[in-house]
C-alpha atoms as a PDB file:
ATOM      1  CA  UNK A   1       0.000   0.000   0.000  1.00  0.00           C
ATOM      2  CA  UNK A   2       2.845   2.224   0.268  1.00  0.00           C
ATOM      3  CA  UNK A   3       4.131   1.458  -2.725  1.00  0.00           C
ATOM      4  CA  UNK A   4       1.150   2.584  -4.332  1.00  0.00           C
ATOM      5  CA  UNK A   5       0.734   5.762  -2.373  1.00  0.00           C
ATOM      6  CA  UNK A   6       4.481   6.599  -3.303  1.00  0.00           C
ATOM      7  CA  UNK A   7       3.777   5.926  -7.149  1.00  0.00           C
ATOM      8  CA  UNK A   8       0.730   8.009  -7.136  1.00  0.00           C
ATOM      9  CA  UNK A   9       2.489  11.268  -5.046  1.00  0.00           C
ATOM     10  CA  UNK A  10       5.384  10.559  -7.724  1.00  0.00           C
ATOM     11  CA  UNK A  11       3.173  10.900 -10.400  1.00  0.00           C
ATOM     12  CA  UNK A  12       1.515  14.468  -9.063  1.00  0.00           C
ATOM     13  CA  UNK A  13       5.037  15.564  -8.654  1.00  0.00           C
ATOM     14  CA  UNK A  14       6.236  14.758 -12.052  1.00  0.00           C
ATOM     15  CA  UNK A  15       2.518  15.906 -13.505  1.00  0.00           C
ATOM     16  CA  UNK A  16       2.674  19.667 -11.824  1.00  0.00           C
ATOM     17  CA  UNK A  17       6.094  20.234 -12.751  1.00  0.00           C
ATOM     18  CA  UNK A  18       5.550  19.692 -16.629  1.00  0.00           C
ATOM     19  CA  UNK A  19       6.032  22.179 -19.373  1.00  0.00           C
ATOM     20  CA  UNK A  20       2.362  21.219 -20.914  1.00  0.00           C
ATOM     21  CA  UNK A  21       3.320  18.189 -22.664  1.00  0.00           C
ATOM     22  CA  UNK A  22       4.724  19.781 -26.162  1.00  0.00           C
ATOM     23  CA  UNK A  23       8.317  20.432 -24.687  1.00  0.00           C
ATOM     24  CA  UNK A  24       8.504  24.179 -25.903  1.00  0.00           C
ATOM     25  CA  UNK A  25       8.834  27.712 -23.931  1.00  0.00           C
ATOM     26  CA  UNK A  26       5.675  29.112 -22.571  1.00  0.00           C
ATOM     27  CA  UNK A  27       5.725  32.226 -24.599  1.00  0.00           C
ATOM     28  CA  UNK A  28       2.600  32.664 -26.537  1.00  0.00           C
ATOM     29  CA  UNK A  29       3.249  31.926 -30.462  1.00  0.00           C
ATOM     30  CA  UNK A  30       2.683  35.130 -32.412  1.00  0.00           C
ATOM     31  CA  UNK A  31      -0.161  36.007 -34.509  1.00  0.00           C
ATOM     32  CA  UNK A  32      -0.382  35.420 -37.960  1.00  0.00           C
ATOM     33  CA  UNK A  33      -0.855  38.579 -39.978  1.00  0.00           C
ATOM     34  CA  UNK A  34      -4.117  39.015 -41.566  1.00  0.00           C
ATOM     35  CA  UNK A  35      -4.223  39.723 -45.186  1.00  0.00           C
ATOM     36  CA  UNK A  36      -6.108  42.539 -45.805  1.00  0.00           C
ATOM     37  CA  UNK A  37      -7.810  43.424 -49.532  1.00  0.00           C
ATOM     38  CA  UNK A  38      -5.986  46.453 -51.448  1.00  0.00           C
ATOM     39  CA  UNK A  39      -7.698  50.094 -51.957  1.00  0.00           C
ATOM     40  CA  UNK A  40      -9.643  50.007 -54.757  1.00  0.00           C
ATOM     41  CA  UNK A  41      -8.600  51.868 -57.855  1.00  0.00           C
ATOM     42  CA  UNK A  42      -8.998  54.949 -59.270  1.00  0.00           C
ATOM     43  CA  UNK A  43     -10.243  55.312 -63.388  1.00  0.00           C
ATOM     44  CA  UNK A  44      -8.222  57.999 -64.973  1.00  0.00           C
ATOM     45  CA  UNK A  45      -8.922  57.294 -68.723  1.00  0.00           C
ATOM     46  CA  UNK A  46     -11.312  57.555 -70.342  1.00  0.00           C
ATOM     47  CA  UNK A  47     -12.879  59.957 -68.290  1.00  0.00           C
ATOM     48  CA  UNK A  48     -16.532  60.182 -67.171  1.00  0.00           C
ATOM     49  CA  UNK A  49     -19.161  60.868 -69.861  1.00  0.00           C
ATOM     50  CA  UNK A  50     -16.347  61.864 -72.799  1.00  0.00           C
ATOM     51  CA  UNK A  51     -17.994  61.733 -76.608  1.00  0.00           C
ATOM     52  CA  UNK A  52     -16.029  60.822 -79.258  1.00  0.00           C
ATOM     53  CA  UNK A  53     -13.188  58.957 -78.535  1.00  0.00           C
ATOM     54  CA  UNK A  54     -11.563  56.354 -80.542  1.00  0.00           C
ATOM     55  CA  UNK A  55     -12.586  53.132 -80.742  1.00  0.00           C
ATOM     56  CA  UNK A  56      -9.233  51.409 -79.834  1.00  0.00           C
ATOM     57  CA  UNK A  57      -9.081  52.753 -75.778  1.00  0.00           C
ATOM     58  CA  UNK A  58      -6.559  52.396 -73.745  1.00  0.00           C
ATOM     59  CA  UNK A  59      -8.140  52.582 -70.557  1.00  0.00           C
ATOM     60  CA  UNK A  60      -5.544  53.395 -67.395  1.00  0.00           C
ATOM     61  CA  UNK A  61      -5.923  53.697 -63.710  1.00  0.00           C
ATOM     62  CA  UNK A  62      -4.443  55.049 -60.637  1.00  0.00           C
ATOM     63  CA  UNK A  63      -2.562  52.042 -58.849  1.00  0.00           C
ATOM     64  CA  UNK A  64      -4.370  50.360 -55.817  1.00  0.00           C
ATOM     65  CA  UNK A  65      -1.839  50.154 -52.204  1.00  0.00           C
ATOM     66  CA  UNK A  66      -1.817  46.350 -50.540  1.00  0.00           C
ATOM     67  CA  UNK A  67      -0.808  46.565 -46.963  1.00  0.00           C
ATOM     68  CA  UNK A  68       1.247  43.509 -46.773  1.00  0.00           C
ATOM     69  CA  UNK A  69       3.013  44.201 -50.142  1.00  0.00           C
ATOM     70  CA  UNK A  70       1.580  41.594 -52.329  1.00  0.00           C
ATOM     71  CA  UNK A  71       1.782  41.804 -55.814  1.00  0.00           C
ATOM     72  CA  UNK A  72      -1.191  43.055 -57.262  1.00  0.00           C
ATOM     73  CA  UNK A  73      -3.157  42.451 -60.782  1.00  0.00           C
ATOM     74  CA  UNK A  74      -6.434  44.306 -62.190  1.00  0.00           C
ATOM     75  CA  UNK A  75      -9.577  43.252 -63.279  1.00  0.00           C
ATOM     76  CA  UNK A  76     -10.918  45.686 -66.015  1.00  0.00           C
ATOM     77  CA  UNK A  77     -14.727  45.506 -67.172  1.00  0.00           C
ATOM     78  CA  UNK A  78     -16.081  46.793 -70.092  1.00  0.00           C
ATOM     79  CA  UNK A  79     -19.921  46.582 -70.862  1.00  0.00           C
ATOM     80  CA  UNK A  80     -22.450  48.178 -72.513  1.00  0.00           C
ATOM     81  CA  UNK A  81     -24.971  48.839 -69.630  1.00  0.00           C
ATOM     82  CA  UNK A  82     -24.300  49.954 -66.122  1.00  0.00           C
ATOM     83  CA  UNK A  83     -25.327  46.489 -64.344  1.00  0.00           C
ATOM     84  CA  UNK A  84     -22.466  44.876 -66.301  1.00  0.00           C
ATOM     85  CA  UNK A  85     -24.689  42.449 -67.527  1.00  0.00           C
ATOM     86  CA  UNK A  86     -24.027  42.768 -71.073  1.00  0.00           C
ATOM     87  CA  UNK A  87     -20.135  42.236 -70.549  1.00  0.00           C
ATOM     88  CA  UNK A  88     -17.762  42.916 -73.311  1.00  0.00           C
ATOM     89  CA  UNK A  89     -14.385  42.643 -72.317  1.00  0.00           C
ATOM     90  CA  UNK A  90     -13.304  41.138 -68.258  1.00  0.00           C
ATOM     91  CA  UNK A  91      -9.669  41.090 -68.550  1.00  0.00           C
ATOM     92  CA  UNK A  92      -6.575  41.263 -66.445  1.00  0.00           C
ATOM     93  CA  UNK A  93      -3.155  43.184 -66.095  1.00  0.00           C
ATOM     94  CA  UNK A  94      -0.627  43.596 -63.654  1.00  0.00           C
ATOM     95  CA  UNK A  95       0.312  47.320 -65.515  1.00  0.00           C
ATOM     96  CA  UNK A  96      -1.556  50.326 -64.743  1.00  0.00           C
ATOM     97  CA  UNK A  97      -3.327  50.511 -68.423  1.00  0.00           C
ATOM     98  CA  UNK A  98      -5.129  48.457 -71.122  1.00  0.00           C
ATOM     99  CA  UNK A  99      -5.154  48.868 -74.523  1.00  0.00           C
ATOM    100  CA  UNK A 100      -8.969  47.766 -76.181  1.00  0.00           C
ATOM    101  CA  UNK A 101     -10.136  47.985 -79.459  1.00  0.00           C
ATOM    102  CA  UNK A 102     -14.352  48.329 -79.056  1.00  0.00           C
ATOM    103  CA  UNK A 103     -16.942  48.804 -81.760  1.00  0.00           C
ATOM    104  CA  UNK A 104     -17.526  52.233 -83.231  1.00  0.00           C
ATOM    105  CA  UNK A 105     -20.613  54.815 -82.469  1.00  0.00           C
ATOM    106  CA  UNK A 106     -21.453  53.173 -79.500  1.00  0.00           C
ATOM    107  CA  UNK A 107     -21.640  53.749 -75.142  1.00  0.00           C
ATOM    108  CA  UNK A 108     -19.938  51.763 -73.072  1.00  0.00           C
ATOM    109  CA  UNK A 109     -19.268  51.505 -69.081  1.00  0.00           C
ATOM    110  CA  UNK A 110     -16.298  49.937 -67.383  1.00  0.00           C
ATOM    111  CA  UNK A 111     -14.823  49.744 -63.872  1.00  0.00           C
ATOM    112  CA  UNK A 112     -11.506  48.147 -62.431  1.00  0.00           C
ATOM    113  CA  UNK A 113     -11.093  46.210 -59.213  1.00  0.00           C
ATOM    114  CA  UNK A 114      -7.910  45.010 -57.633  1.00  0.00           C
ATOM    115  CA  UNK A 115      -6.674  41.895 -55.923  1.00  0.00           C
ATOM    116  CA  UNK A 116      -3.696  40.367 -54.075  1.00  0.00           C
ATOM    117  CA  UNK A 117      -1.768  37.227 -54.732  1.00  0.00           C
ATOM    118  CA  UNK A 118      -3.214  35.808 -51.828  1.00  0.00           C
ATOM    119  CA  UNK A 119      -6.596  36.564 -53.965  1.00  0.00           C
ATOM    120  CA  UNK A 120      -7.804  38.708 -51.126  1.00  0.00           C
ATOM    121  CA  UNK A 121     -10.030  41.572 -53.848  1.00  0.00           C
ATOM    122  CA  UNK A 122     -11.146  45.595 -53.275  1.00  0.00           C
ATOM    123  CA  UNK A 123     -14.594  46.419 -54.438  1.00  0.00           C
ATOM    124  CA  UNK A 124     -14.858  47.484 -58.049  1.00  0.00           C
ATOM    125  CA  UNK A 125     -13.527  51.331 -58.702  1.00  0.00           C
ATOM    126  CA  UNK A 126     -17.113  53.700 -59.480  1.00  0.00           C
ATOM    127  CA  UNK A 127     -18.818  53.066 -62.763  1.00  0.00           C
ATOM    128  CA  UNK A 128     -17.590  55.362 -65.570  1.00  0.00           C
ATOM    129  CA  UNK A 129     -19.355  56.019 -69.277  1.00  0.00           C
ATOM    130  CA  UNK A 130     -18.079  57.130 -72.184  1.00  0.00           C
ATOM    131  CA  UNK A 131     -18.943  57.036 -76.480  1.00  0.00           C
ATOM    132  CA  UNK A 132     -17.134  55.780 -78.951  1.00  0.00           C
ATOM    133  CA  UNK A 133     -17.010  58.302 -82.159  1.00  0.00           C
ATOM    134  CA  UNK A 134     -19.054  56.595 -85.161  1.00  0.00           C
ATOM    135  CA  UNK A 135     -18.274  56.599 -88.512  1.00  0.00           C
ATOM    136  CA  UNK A 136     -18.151  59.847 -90.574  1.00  0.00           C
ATOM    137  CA  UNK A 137     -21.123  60.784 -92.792  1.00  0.00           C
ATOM    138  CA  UNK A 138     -20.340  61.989 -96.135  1.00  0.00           C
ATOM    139  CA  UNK A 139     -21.930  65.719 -97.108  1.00  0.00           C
ATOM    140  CA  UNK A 140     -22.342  67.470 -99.846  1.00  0.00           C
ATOM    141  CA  UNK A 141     -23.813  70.533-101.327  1.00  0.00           C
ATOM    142  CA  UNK A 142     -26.958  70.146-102.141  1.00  0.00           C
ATOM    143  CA  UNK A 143     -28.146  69.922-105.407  1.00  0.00           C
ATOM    144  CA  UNK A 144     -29.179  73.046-107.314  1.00  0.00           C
ATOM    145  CA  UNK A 145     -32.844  73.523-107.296  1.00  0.00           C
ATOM    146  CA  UNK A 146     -35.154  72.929-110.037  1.00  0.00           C
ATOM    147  CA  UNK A 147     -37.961  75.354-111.550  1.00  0.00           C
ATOM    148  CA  UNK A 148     -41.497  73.794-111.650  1.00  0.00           C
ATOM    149  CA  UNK A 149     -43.546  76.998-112.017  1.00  0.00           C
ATOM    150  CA  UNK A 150     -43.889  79.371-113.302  1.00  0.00           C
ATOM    151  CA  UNK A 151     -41.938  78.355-116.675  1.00  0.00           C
ATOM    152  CA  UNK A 152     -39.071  80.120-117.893  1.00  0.00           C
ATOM    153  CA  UNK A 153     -39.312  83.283-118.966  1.00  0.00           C
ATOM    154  CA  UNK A 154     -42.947  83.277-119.241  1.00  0.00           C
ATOM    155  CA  UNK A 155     -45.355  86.067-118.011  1.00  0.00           C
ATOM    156  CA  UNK A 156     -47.737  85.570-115.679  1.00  0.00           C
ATOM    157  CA  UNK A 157     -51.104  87.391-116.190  1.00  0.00           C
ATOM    158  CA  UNK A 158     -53.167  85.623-113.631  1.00  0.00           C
ATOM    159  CA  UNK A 159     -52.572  86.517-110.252  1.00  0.00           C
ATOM    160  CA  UNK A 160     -54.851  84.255-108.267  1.00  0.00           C
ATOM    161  CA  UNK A 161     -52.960  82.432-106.049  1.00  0.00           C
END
């Protein structure tokens, strides 16, 4: 019965005076850092509402800041309604511009959103319209006008109307 008594205080002993079982310190591990989504971008070109521009666009925006440093690419939109519904052209770039050729005399909307290589995304930039400048319309003078009545050098003796 002693023996038993001894092997069981032993045990407390050994039990109370452990380091929690994994061996290590007891300083707390530190926290992982949390990735965080970049600012979202700014549109510089082509501006809100501009008329006429060319139908190959190259469409460039103000860079977006990550605040761990990770590399960031762009997500550019171009549609032809404000919903984004009708979607022309999603594509990506890790450059601050785009160069897209679109179809002439027409309105178009597009937007740019940016995300991290660790895929965490800002919200898409504001919605921005603009026209593409149709094709040119031929003019001319116009024709030279014809005499119906009265005839020619004729006199006119009647002058009901």
């Amino acid at each position: 019965m002693k023996k038993i008594g001894l092997f069981i205080l032993s045990l407390v002993v050994f039990s109370s005076c452990s380091s929690g079982g994994d061996g290590g310190s007891d300083d707390p591990s530190p926290n992982p850092v949390q990735n965080t989504s970049p600012t979202t971008p700014g549109l510089n070109y082509p501006t809100n509402n501009l008329v006429c521009i060319s139908n190959t666009i190259n469409f460039q925006w103000n860079a977006a800041v990550d605040a761990q440093n990770d590399a960031i690419t762009y997500q550019l939109q171009v549609a032809t309604d404000n919903a984004f519904t009708q979607n022309l052209n999603s594509s990506t770039a890790t450059a601050l511009s785009k160069q897209i050729t679109l179809i002439k005399g027409k309105s178009y909307y597009w937007r740019v959103k940016a995300t991290d290589s660790k895929n965490a995304s800002s919200s898409y930039s504001a919605v921005y319209n603009f026209y593409t400048e149709g094709e040119g319309v031929v003019n001319h003078v116009p024709f030279a006008p014809v005499l119906v009545t009265p005839i020619l050098n004729s006199i006119q003796t009647n002058t009901s109307v």
